[in-house]
Protein backbone atom coordinates (compact mmCIF):
# COMPACT_ATOMS: atom_id res chain seq x y z
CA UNK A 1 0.00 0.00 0.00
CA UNK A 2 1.65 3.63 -0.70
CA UNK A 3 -0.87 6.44 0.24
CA UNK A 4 -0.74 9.78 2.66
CA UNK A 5 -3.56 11.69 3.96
CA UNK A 6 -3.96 14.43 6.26
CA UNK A 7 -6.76 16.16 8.18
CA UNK A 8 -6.02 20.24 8.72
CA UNK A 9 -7.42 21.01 12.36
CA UNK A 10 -7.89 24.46 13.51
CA UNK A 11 -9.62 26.09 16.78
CA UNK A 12 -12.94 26.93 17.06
CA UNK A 13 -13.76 29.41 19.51
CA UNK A 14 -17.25 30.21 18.97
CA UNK A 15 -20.33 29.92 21.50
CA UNK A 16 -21.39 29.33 25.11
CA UNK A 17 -18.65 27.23 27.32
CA UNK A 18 -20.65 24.10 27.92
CA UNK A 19 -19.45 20.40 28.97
CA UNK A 20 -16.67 18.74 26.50
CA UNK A 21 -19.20 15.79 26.76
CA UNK A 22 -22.42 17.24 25.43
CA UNK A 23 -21.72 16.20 21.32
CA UNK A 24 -23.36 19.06 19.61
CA UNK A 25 -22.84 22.20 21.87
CA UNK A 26 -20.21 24.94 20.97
CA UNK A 27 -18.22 25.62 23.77
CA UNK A 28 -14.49 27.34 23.51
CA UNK A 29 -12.74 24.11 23.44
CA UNK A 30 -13.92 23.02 20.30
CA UNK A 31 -11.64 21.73 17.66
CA UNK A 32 -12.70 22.05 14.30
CA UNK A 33 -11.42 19.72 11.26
CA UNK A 34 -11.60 21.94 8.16
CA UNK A 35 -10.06 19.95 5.46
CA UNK A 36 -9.18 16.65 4.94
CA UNK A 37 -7.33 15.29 1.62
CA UNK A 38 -5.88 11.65 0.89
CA UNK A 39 -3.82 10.63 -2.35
CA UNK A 40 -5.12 7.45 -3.95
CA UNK A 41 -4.13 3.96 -2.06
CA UNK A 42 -2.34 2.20 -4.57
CA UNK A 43 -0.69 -1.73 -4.59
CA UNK A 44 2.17 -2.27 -2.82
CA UNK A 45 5.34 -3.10 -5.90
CA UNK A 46 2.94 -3.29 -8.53
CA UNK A 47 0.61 0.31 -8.41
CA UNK A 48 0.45 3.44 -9.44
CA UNK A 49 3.08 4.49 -6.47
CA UNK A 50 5.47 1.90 -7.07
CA UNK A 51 8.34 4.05 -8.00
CA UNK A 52 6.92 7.15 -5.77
CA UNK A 53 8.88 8.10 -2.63
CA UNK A 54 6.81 8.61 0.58
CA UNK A 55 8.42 12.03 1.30
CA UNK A 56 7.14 12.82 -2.29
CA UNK A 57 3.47 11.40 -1.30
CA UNK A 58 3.31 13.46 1.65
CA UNK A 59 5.02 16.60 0.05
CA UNK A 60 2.22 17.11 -2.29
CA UNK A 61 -0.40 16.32 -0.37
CA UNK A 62 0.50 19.25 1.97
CA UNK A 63 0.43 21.14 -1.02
CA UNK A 64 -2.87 19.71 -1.79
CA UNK A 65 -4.11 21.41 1.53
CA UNK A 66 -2.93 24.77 1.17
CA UNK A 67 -4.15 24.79 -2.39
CA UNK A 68 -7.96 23.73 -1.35
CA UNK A 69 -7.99 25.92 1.87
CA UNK A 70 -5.95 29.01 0.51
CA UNK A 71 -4.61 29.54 3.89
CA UNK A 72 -1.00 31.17 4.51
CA UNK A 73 1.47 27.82 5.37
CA UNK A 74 3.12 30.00 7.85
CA UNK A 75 -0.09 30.29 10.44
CA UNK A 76 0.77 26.41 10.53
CA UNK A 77 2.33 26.05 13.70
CA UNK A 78 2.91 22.13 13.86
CA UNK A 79 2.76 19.14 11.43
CA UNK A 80 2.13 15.61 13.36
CA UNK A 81 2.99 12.78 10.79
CA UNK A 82 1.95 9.16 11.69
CA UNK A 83 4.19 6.35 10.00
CA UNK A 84 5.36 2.73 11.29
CA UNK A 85 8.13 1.63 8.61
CA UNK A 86 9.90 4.35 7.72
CA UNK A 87 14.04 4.40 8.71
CA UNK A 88 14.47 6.55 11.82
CA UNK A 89 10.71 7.28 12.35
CA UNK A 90 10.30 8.89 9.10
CA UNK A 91 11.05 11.95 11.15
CA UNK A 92 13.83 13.80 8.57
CA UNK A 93 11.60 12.91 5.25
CA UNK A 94 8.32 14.48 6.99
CA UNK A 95 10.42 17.75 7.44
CA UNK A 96 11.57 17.41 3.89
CA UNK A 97 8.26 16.93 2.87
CA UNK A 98 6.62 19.58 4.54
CA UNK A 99 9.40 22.54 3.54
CA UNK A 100 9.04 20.86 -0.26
CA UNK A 101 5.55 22.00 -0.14
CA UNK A 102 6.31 25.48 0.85
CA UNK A 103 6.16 25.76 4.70
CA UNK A 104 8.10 27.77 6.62
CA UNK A 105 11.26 26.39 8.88
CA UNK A 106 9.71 28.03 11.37
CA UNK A 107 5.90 25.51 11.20
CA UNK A 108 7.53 22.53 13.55
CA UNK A 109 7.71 18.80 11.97
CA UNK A 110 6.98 15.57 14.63
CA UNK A 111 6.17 12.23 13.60
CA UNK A 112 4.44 9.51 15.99
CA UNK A 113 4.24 5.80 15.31
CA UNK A 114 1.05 3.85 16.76
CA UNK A 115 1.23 1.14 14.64
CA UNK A 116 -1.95 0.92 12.57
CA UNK A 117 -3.53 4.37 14.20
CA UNK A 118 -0.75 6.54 13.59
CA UNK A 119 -2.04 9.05 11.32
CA UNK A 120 -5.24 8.90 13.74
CA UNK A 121 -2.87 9.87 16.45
CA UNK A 122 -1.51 12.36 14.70
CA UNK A 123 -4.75 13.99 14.04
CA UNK A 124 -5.02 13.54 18.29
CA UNK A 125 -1.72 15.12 19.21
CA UNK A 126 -2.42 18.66 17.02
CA UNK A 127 -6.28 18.20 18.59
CA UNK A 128 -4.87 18.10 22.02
CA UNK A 129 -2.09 21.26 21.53
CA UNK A 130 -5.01 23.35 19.62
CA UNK A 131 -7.29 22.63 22.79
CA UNK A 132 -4.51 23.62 25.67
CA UNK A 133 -3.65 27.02 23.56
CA UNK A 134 0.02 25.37 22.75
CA UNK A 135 -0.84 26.33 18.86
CA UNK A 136 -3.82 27.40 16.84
CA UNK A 137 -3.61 25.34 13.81
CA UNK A 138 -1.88 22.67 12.89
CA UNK A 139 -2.18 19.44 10.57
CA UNK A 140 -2.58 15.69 11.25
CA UNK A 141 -1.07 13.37 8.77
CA UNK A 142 0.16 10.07 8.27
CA UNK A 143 2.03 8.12 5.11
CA UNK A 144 3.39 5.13 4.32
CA UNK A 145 5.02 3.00 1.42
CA UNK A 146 5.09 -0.16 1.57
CA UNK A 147 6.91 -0.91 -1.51
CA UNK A 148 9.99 1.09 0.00
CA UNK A 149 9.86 -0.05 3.59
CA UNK A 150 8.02 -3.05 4.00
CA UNK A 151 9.79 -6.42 4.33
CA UNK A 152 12.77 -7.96 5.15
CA UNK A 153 14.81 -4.93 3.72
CA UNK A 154 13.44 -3.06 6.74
CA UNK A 155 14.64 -4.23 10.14
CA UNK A 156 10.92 -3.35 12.07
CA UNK A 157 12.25 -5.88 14.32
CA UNK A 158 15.68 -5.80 16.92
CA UNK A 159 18.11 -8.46 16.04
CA UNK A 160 18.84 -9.05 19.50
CA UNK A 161 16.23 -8.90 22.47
CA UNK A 162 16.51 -9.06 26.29
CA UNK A 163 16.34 -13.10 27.20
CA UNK A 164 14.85 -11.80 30.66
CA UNK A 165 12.59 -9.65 28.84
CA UNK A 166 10.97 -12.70 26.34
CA UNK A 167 10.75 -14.45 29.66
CA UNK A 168 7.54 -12.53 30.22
CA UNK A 169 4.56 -14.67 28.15
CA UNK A 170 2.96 -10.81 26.97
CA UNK A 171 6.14 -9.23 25.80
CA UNK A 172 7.37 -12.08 23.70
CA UNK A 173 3.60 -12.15 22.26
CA UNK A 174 4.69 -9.18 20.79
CA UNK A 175 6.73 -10.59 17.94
CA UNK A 176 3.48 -13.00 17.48
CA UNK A 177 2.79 -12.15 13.26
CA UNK A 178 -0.03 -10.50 12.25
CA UNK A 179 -1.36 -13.61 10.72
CA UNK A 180 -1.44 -15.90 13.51
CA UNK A 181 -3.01 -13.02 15.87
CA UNK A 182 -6.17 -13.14 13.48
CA UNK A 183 -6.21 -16.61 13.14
CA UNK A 184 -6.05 -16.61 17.48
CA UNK A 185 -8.66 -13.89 17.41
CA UNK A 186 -11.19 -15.77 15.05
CA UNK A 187 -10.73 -18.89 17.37
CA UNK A 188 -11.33 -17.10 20.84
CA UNK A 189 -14.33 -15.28 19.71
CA UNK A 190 -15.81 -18.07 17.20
CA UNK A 191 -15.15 -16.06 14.11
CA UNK A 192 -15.91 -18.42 11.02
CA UNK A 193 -14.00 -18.60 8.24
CA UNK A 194 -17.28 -18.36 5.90
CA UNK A 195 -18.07 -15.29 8.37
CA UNK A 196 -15.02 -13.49 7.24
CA UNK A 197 -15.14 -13.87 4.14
CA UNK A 198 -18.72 -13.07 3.62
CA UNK A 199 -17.79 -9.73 5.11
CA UNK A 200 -14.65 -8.98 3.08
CA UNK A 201 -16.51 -9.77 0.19
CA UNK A 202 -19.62 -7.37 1.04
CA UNK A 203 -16.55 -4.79 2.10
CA UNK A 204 -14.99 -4.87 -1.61
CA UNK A 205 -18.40 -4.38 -3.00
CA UNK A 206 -19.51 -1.80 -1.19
CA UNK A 207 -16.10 0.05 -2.21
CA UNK A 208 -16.60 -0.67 -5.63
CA UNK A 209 -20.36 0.62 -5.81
CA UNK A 210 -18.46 4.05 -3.95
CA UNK A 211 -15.67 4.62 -6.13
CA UNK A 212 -18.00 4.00 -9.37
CA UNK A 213 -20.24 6.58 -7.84
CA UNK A 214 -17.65 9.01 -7.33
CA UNK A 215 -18.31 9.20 -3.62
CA UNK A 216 -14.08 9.21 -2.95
CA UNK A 217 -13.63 11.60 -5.79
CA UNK A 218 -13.38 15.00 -3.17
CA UNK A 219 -11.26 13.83 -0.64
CA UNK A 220 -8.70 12.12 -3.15
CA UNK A 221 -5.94 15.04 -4.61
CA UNK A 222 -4.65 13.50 -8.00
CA UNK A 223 -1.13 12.97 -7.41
CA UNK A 224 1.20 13.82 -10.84
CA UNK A 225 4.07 11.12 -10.64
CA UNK A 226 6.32 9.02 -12.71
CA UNK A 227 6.27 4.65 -13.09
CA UNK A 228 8.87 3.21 -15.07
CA UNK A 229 7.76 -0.24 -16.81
CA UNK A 230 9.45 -3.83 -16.64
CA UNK A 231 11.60 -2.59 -19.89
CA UNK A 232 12.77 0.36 -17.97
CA UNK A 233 10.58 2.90 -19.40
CA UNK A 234 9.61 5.83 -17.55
CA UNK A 235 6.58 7.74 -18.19
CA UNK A 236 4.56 10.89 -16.15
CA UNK A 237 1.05 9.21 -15.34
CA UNK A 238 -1.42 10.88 -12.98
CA UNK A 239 -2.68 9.04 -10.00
CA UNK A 240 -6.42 10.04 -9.62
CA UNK A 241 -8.39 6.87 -7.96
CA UNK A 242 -7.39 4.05 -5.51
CA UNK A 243 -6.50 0.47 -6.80
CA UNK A 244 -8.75 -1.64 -5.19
């Protein structure tokens, strides 16, 4: 999978102070999402992305947002990036990224890795500073390429962990793959196989009956790129719609 998406978040300051609990009532700690923009989700080695760098991906999506919203990158105080594979927490491309799309040295770059919830944390952590008056606006993000960073190329794993430390039956779950976790999960809560599939099946048709509708078309910027073929041609194609 290689896509990046972002939500901008700015503070809304408007009406009555009233419980943060009562859903629907303005009250000065309101945060307010006021765009949101994704590139297409394309297959891992084989899509539209395959030869697209992630710094690239999340690059000109930021310069999707400013585009749609108009606003002046500099009132951008802080850009939260959630990632899981990238080398050194991604943290150095995601500042590369955001000054290749124009902002300022002085709008701060973090990046926070929460597995499969990072860019969702991301969107938390500028929520949270907007709401204790650290900054006014800010954006959540999140991007990932799995065709550059997933698999045994990328060491997501130490090569050498504490023996006392694996001792302890939850830690060493940790290293449990993904696949046998499901396949644990499915048996502890009677999850058939028929079950699972039924759903996947009604999930991919459901997605198809969207994108043919054009119900993804305003929250996807079309991402200009270049692919090179298995004869080592490269050509400019424009990324407009997800793969699957």
């Amino acid at each position: 999978m290689a896509s990046a998406r972002l939500g901008q978040v700015a503070s809304h300051l408007n009406g009555d102070k009233a419980p943060r609990t009562q859903i629907g009532v303005k009250n000065p700690d309101d945060v307010v999402i006021v765009q949101a923009l994704r590139t297409p989700i394309t297959r891992a080695g084989k899509g539209g992305f395959k030869d697209t760098t992630s710094e690239y991906l999340l690059g000109t999506i930021l310069r999707g947002v400013v585009e749609r919203t108009g606003i002046d990158p500099a009132l951008v105080e802080d850009i939260c990036v959630g990632n899981v594979c990238p080398p050194a927490g991604g943290a150095t491309t995601a500042r590369m990224a955001a000054l290749y799309a124009g902002f300022p040295h002085t709008t701060s770059v973090q990046t926070v890795n929460r597995q499969c919830s990072s860019g969702l944390q991301a969107v938390v952590h500028i929520a949270h500073a907007i709401q204790s008056g650290m900054i006014d606006i800010g954006i959540g993000a999140g991007v990932e390429s799995m065709t550059q960073f997933y698999g045994p190329k990328n060491k997501m794993i130490p090569d050498t962990i504490s023996d006392e430390v694996m001792a302890a039956p939850q830690a060493a779950d940790c290293l449990t793959p993904m696949g046998f976790t499901s396949e644990n999960v499915a048996k502890e809560f009677g999850v058939a196989r028929t079950k699972q599939d039924a759903f996947a099946a009604l999930s991919h048709q459901r997605a198809a009956k969207a994108q043919k509708e054009g119900l993804f078309d305003a929250e996807i910027y079309p991402v200009k790129t270049k692919i090179t073929d298995k004869d080592g041609n490269e050509q400019e194609i424009v990324v407009t719609r997800d793969d699957g």
